[in-house]
Protein backbone atom coordinates (compact mmCIF):
# COMPACT_ATOMS: atom_id res chain seq x y z
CA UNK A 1 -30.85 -3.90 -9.71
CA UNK A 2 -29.40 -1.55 -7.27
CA UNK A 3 -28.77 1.85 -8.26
CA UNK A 4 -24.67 1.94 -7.14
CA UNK A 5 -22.69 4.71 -8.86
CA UNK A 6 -19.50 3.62 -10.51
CA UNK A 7 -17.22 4.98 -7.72
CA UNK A 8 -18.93 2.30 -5.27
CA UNK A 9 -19.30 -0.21 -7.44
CA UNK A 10 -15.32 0.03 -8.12
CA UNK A 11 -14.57 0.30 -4.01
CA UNK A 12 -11.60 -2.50 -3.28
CA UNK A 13 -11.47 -3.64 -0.03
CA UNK A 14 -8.23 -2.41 1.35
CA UNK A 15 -6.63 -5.93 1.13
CA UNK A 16 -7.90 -5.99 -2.50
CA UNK A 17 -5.95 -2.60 -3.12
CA UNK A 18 -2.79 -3.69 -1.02
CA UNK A 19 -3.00 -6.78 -4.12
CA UNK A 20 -3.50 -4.13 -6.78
CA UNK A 21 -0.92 -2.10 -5.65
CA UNK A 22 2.10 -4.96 -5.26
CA UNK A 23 0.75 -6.24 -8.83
CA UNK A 24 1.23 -3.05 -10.11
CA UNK A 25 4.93 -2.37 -8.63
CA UNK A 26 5.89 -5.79 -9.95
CA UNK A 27 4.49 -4.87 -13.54
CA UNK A 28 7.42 -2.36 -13.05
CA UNK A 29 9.62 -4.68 -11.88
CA UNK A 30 9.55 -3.84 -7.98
CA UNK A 31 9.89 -6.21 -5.43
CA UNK A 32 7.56 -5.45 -2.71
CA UNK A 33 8.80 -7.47 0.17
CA UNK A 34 6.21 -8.76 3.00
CA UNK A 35 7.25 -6.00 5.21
CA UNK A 36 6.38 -3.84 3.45
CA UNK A 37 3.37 -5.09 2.28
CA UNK A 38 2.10 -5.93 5.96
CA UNK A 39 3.06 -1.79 6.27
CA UNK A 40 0.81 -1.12 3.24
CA UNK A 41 -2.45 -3.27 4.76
CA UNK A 42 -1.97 -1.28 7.88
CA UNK A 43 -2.21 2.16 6.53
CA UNK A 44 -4.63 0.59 4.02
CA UNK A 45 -7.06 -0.14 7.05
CA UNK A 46 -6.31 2.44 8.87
CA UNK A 47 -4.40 0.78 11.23
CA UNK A 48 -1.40 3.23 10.83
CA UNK A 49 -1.30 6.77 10.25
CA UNK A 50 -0.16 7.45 6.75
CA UNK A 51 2.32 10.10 7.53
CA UNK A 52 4.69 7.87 10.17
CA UNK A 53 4.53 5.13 7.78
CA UNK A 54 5.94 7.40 5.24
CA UNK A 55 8.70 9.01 7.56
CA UNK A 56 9.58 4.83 8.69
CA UNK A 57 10.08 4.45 4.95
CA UNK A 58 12.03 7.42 4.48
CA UNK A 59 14.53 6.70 7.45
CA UNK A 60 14.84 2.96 6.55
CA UNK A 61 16.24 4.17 2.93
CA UNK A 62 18.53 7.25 4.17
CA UNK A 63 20.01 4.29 6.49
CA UNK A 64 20.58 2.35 3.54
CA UNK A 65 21.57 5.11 1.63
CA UNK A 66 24.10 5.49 4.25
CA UNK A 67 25.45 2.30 4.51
């Protein structure tokens, strides 16, 4: 038996936390739509820089804000 602590034993692959993370928005009744989803797997595997996904967000909702 290897000797893995807990925190590596618990590691999710970042498409397994992407699926743990639109399971737990819909527990709350969020819709997570595939855009956004594709947007979460990207920063997830470090395909996108955390911070401009969060200020695309952010401008997306003022414009619908502002609609």
């Amino acid at each position: 038996m290897k000797n893995e602590s807990t925190l590596e034993q618990a590691a999710l692959s970042p498409e397994q936390a992407v699926r743990h993370a639109v399971g737990s928005a819909a527990l709350e009744g969020l819709t997570i739509t595939p855009e956004f989803e594709a947007t979460l797997l990207a920063v997830a595997t470090g395909e996108r820089d955390v911070d401009d996904a969060v200020a695309e967000i952010k401008a997306e909702f003022a414009a619908c804000e502002s609609s």
